[in-house]
PDB file of N, CA and C in Angstrom:
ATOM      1  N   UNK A   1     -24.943   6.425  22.677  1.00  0.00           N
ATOM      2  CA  UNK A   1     -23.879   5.509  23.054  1.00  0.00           C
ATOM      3  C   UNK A   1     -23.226   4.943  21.798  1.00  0.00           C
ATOM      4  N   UNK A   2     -22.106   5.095  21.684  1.00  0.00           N
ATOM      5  CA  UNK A   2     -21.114   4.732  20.796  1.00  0.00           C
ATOM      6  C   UNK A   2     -21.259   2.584  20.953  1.00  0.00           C
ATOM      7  N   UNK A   3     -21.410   2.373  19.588  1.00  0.00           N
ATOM      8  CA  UNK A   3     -21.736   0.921  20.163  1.00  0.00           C
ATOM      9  C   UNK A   3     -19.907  -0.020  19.970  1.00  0.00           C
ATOM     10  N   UNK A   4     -19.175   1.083  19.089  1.00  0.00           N
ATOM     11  CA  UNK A   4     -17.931   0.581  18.876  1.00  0.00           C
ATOM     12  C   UNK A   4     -16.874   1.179  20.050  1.00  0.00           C
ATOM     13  N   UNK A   5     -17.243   1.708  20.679  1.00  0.00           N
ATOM     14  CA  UNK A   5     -16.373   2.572  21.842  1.00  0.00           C
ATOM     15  C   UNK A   5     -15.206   1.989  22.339  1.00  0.00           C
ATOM     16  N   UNK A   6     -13.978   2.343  21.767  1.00  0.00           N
ATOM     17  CA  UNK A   6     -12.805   1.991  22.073  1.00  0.00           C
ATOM     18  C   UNK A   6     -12.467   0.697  21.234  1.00  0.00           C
ATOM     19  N   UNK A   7     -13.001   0.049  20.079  1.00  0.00           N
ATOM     20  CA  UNK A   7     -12.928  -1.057  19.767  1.00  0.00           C
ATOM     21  C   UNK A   7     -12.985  -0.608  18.194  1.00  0.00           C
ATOM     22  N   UNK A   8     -12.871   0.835  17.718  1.00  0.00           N
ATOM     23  CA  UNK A   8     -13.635   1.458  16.396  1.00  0.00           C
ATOM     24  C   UNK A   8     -12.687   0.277  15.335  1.00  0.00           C
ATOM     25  N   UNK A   9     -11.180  -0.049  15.197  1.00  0.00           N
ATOM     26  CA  UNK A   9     -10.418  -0.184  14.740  1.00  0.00           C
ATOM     27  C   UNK A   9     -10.778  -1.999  14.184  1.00  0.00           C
ATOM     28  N   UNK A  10     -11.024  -2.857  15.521  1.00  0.00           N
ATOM     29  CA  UNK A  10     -11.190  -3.857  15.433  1.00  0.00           C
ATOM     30  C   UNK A  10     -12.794  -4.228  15.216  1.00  0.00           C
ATOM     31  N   UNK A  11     -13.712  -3.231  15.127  1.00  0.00           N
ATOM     32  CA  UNK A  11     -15.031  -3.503  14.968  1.00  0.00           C
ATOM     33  C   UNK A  11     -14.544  -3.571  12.975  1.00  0.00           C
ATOM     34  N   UNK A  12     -13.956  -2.241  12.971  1.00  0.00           N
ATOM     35  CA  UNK A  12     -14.103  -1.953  11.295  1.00  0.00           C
ATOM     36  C   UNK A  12     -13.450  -3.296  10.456  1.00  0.00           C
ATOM     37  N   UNK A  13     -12.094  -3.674  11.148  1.00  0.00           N
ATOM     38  CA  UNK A  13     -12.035  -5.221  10.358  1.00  0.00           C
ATOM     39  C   UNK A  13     -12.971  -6.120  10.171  1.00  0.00           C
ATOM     40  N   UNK A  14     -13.589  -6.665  11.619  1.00  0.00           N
ATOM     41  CA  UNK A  14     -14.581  -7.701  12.143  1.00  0.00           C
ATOM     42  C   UNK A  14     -15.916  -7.133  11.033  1.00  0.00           C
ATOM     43  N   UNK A  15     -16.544  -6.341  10.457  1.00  0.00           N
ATOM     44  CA  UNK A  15     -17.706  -6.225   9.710  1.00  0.00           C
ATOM     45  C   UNK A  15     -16.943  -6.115   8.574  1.00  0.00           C
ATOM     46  N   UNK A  16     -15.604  -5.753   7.828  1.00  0.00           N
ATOM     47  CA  UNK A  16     -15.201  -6.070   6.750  1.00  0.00           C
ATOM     48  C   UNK A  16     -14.828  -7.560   6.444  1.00  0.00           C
ATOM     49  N   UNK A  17     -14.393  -8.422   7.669  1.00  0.00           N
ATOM     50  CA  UNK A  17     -14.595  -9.771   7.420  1.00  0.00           C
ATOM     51  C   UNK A  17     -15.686 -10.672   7.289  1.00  0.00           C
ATOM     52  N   UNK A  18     -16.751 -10.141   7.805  1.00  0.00           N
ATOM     53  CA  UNK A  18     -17.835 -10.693   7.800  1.00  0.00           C
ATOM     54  C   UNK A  18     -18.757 -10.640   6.111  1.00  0.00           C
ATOM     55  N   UNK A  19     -18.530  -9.079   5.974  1.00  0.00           N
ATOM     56  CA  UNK A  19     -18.641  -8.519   4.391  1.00  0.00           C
ATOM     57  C   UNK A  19     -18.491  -9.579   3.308  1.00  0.00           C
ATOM     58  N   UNK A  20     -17.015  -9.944   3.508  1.00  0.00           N
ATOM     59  CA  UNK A  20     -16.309 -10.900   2.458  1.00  0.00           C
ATOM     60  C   UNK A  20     -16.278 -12.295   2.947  1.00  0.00           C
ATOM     61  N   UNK A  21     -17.066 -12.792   3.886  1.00  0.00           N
ATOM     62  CA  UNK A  21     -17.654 -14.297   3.741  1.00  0.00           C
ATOM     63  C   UNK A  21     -18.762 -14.300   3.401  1.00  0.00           C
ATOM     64  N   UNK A  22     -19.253 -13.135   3.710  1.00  0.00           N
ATOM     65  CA  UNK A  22     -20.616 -12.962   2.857  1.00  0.00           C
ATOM     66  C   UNK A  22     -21.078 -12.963   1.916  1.00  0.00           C
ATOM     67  N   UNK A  23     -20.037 -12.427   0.591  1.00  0.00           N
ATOM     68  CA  UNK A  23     -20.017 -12.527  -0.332  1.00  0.00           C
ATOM     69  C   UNK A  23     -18.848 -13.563  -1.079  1.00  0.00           C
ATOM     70  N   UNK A  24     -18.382 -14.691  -0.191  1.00  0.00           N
ATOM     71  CA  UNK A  24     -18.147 -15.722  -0.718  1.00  0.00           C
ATOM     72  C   UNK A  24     -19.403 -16.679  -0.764  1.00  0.00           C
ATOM     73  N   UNK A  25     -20.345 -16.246   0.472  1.00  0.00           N
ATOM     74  CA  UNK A  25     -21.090 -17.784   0.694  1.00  0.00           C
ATOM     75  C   UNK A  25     -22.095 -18.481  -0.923  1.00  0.00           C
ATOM     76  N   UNK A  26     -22.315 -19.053  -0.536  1.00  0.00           N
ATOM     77  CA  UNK A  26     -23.268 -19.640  -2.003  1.00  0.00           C
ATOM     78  C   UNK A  26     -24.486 -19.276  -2.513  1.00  0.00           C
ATOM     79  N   UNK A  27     -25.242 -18.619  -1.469  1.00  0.00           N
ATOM     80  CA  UNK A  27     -26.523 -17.418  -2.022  1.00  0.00           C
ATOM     81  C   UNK A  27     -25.774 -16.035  -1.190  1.00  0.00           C
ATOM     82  N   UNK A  28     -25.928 -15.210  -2.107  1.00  0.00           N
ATOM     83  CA  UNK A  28     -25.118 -13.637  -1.385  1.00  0.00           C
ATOM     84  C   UNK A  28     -26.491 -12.824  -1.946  1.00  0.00           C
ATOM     85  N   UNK A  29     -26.873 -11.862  -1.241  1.00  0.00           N
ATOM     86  CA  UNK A  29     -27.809 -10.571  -0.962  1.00  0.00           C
ATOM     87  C   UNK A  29     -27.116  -9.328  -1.302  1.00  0.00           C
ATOM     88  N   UNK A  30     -27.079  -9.208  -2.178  1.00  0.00           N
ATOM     89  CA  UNK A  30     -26.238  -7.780  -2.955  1.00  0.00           C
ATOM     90  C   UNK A  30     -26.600  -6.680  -1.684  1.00  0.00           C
ATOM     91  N   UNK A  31     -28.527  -6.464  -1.463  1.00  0.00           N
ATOM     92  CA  UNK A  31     -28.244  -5.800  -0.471  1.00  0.00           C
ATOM     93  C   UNK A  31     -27.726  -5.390   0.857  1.00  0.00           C
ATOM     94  N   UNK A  32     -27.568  -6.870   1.413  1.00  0.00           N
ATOM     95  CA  UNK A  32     -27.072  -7.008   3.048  1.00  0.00           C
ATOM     96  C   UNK A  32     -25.287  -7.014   2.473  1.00  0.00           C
ATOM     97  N   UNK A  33     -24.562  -7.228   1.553  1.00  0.00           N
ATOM     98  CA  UNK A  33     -23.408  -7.463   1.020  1.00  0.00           C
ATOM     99  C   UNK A  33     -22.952  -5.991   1.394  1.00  0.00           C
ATOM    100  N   UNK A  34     -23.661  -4.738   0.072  1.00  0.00           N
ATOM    101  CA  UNK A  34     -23.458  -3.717   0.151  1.00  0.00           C
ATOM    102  C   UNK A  34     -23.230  -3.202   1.365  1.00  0.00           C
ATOM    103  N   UNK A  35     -24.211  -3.421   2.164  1.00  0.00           N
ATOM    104  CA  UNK A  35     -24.496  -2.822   3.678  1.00  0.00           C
ATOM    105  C   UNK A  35     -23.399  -3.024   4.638  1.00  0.00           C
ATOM    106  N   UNK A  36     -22.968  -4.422   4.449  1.00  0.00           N
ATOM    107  CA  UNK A  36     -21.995  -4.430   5.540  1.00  0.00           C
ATOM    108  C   UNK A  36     -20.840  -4.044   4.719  1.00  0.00           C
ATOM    109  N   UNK A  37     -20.736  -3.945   3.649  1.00  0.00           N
ATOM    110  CA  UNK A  37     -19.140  -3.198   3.303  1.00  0.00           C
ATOM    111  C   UNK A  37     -19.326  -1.605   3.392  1.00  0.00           C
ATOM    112  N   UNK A  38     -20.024  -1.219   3.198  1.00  0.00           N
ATOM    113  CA  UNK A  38     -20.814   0.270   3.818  1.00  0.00           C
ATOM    114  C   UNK A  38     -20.377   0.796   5.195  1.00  0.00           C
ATOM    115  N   UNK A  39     -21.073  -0.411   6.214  1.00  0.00           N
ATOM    116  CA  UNK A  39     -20.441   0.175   7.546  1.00  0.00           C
ATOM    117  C   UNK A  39     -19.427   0.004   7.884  1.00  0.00           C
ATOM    118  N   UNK A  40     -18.377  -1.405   7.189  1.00  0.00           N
ATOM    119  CA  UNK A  40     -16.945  -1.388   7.376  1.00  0.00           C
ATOM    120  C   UNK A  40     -16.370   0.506   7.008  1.00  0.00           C
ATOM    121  N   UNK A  41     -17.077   0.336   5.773  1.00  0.00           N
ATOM    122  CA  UNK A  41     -16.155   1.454   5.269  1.00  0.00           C
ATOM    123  C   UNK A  41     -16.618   3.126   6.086  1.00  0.00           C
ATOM    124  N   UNK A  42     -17.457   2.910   6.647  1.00  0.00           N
ATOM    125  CA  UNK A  42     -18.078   4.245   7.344  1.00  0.00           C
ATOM    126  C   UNK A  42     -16.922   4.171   8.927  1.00  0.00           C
ATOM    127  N   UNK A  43     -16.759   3.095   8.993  1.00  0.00           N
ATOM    128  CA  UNK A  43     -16.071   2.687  10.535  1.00  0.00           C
ATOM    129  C   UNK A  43     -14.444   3.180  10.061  1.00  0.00           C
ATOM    130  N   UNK A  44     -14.130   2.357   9.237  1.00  0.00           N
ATOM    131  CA  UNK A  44     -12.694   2.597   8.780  1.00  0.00           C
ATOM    132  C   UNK A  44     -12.463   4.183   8.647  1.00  0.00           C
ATOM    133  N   UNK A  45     -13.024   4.777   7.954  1.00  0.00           N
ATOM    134  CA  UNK A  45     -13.375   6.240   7.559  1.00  0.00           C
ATOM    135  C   UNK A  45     -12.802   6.778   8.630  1.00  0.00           C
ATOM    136  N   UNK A  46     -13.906   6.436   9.767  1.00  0.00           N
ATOM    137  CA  UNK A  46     -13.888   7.525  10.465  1.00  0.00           C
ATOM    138  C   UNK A  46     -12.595   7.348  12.293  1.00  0.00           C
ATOM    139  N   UNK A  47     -12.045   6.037  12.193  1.00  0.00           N
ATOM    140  CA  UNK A  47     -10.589   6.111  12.340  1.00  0.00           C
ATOM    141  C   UNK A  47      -9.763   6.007  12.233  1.00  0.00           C
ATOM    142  N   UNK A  48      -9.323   5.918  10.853  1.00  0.00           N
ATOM    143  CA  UNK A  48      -8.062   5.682  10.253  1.00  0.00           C
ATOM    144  C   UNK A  48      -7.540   7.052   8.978  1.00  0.00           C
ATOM    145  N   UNK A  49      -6.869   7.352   8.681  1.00  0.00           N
ATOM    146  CA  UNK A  49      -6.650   8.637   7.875  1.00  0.00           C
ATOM    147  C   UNK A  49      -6.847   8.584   6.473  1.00  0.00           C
ATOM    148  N   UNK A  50      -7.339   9.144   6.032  1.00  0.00           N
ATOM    149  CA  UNK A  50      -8.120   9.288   4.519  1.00  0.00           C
ATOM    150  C   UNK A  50      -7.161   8.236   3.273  1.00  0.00           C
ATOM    151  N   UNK A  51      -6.207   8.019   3.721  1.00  0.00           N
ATOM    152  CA  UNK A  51      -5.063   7.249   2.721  1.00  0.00           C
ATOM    153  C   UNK A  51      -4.932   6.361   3.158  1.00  0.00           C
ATOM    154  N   UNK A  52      -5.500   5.487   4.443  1.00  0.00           N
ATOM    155  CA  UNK A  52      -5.264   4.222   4.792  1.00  0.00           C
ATOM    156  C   UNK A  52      -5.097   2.771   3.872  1.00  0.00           C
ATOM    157  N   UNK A  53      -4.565   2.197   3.992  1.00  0.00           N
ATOM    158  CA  UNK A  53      -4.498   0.736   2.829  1.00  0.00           C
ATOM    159  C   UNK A  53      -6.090   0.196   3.742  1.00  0.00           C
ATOM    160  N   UNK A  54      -6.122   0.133   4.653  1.00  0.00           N
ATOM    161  CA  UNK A  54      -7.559  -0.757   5.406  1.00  0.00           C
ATOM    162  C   UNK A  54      -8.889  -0.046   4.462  1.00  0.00           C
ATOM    163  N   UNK A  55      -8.776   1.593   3.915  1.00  0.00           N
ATOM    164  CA  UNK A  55     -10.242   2.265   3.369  1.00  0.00           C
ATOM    165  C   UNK A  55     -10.004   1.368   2.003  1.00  0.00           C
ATOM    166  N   UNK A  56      -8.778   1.310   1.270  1.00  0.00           N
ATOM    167  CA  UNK A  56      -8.417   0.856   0.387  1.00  0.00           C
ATOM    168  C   UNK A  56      -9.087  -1.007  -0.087  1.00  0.00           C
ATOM    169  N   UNK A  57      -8.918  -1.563   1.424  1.00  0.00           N
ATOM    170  CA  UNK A  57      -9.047  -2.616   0.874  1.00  0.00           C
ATOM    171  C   UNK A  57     -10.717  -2.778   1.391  1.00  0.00           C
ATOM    172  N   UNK A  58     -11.883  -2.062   2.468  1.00  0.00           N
ATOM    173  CA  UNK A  58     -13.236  -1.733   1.666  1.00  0.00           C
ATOM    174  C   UNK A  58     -13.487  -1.279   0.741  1.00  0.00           C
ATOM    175  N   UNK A  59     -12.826  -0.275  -0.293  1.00  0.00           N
ATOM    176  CA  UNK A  59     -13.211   0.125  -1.306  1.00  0.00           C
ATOM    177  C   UNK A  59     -13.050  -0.705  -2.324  1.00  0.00           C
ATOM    178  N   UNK A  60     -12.389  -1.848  -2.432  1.00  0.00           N
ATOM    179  CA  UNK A  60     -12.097  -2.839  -3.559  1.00  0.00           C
ATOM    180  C   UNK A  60     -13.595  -4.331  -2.934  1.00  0.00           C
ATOM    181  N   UNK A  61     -13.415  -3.859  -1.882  1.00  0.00           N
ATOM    182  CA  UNK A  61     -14.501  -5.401  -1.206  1.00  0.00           C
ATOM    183  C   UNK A  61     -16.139  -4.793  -2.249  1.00  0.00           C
ATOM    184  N   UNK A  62     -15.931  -2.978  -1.372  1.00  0.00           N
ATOM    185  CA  UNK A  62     -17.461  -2.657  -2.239  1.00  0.00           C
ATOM    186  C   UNK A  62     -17.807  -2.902  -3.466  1.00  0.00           C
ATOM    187  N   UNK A  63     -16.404  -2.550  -4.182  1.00  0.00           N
ATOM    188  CA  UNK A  63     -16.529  -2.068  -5.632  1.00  0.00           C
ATOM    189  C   UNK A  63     -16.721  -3.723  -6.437  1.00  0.00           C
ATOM    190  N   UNK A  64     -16.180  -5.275  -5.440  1.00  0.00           N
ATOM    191  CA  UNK A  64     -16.369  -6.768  -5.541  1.00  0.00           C
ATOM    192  C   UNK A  64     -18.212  -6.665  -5.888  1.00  0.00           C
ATOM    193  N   UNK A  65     -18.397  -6.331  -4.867  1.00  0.00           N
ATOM    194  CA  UNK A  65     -19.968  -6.670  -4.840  1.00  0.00           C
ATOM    195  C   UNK A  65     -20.770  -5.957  -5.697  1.00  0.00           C
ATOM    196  N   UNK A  66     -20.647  -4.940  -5.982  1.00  0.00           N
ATOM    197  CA  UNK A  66     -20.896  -4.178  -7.374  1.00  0.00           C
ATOM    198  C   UNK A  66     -20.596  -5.224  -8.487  1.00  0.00           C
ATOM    199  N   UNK A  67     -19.596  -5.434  -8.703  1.00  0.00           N
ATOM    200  CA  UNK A  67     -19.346  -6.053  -9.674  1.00  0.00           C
ATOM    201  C   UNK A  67     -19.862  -7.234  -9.973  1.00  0.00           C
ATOM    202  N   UNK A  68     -19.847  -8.108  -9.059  1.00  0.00           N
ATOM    203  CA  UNK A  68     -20.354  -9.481  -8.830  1.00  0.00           C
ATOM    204  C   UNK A  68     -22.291  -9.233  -9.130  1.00  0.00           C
ATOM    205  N   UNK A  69     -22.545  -8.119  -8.479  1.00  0.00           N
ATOM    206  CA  UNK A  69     -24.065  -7.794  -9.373  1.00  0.00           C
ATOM    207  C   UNK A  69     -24.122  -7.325 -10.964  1.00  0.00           C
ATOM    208  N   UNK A  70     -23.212  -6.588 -11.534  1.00  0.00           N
ATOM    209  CA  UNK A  70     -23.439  -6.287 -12.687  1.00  0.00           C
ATOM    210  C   UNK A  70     -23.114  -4.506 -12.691  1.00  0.00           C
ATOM    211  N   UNK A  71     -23.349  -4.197 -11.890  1.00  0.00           N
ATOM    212  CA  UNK A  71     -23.187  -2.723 -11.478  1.00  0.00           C
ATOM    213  C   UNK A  71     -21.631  -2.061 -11.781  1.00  0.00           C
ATOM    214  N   UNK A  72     -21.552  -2.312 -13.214  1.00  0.00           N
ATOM    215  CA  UNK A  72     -19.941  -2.099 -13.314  1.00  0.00           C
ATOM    216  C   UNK A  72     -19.368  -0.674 -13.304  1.00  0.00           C
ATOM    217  N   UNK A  73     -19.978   0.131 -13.628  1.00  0.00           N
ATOM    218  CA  UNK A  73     -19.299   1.960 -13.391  1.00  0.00           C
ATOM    219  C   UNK A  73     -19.492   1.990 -11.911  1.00  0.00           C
ATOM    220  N   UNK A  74     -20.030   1.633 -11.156  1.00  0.00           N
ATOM    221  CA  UNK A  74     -20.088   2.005  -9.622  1.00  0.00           C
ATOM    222  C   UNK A  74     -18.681   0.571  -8.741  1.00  0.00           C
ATOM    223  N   UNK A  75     -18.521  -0.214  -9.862  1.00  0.00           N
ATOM    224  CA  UNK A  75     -17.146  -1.183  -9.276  1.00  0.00           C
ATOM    225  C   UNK A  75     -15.548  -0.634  -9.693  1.00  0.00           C
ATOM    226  N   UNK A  76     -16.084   0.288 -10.695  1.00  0.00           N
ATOM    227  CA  UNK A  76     -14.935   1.065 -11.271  1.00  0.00           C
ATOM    228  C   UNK A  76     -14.581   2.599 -10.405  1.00  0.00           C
ATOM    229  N   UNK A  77     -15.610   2.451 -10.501  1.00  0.00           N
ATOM    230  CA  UNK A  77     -15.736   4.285  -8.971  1.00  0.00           C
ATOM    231  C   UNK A  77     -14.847   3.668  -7.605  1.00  0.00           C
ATOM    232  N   UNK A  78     -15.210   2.732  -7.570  1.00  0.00           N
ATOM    233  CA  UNK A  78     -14.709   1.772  -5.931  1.00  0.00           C
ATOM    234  C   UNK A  78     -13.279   1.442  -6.029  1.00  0.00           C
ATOM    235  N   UNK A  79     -12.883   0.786  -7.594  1.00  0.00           N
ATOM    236  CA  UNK A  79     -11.356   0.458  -7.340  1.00  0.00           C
ATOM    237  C   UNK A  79     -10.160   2.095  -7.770  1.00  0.00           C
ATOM    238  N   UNK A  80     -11.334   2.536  -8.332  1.00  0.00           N
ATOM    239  CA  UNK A  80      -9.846   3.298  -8.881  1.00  0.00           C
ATOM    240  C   UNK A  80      -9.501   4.812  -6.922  1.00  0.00           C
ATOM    241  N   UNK A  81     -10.743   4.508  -6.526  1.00  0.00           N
ATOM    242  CA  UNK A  81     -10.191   4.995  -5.513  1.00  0.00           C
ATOM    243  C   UNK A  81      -9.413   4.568  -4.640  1.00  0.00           C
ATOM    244  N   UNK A  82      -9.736   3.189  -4.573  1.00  0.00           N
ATOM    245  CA  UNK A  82      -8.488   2.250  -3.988  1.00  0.00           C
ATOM    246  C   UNK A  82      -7.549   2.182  -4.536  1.00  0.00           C
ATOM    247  N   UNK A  83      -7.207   2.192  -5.849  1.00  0.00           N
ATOM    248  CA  UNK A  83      -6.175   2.546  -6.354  1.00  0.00           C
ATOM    249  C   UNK A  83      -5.095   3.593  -5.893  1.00  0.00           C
ATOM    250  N   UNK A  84      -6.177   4.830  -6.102  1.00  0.00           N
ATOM    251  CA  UNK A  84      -5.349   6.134  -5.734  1.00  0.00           C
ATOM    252  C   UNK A  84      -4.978   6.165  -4.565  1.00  0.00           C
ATOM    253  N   UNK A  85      -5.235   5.453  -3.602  1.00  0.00           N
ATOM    254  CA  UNK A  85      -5.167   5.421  -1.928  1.00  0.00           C
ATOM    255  C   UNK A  85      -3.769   4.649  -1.976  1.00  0.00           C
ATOM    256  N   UNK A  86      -3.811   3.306  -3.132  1.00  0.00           N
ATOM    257  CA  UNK A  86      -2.281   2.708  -2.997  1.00  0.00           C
ATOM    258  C   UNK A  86      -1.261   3.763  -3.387  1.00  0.00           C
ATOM    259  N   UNK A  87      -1.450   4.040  -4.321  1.00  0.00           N
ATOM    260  CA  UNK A  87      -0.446   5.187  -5.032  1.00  0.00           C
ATOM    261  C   UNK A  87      -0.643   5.890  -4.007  1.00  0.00           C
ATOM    262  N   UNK A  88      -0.849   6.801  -3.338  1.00  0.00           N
ATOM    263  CA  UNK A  88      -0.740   7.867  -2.227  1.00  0.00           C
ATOM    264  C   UNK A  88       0.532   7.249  -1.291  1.00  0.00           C
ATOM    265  N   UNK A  89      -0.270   5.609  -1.074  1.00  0.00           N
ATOM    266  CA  UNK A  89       0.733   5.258  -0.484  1.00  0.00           C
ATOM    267  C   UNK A  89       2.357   5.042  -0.543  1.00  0.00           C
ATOM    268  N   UNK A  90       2.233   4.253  -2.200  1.00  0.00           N
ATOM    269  CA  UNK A  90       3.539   4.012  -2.467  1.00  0.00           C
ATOM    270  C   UNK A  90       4.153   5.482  -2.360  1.00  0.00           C
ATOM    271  N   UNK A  91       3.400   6.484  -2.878  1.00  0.00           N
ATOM    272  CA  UNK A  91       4.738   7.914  -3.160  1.00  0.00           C
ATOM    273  C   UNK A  91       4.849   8.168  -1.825  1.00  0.00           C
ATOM    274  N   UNK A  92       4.142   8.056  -0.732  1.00  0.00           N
ATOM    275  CA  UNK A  92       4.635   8.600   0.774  1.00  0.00           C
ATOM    276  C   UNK A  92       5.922   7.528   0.816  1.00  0.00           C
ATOM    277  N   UNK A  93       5.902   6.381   0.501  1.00  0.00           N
ATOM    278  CA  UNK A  93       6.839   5.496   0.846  1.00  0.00           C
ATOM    279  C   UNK A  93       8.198   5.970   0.127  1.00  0.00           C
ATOM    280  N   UNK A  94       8.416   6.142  -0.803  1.00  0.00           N
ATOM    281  CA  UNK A  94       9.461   6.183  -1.775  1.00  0.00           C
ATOM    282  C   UNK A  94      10.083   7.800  -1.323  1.00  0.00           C
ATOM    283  N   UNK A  95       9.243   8.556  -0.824  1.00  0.00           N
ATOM    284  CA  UNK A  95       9.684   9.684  -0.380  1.00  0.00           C
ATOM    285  C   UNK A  95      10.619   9.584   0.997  1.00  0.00           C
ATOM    286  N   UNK A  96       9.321   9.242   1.960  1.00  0.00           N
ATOM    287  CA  UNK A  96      10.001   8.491   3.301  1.00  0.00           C
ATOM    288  C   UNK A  96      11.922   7.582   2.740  1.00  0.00           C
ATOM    289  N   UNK A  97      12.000   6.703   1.838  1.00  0.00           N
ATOM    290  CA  UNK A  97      12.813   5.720   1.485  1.00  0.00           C
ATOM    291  C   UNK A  97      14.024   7.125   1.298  1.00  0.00           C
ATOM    292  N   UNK A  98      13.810   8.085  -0.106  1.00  0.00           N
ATOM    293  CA  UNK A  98      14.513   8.902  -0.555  1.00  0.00           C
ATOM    294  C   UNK A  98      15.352   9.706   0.680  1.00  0.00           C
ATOM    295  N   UNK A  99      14.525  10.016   1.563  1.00  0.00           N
ATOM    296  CA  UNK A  99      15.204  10.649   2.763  1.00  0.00           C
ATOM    297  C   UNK A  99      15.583  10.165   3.766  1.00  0.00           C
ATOM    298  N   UNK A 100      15.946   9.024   3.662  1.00  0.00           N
ATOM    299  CA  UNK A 100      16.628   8.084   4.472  1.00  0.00           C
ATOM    300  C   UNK A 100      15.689   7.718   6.001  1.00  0.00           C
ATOM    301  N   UNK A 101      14.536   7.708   5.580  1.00  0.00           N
ATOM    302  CA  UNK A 101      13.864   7.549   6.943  1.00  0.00           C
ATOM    303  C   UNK A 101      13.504   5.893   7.225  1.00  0.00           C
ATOM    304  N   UNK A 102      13.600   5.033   6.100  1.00  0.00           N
ATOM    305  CA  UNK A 102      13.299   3.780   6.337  1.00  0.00           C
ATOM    306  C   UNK A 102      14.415   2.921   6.294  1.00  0.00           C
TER     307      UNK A 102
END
């Protein structure tokens, strides 16, 4: 049984928000931190399309909590893919713009 069934979209925000109060609060658990930006990002993944700004903005939450531990080549692995996900985006945009579609 699918425990997100029909809800995949709004589950994947709801555990990415939870993620990032989590790692605002005043004692944070690198491991339970990781974890829930993990399943945001496993949720997002798997319904939204590989270039989404939503994978984009778990991959900057993960690559937070990395960082915020010390784990800095694995916070750098996290943003620059979010990175490339913006850029994917902007050039779909500017293309879309160029051909008069927006």
């Amino acid at each position: 049984m699918d425990i997100y069934a029909g809800n995949d979209k709004l589950c994947g925000d709801f555990v990415h928000n939870i993620a990032l109060l989590h790692l605002r609060a005043e004692h944070v658990d690198y491991v339970l931190s990781k974890a829930l930006c993990k399943e945001a990002l496993m949720i997002r993944t798997s319904v939204f399309p590989k270039n989404h700004p939503k994978i984009a903005q778990s991959m900057i939450l993960l690559g937070l909590v990395h960082m915020y531990y010390g784990f800095l080549p694995k916070a750098l692995d996290c943003f620059m893919v979010a990175l490339k996900i913006y850029e994917a985006n902007h050039t779909m945009y500017e293309q879309e713009v160029c051909a008069g579609k927006k």
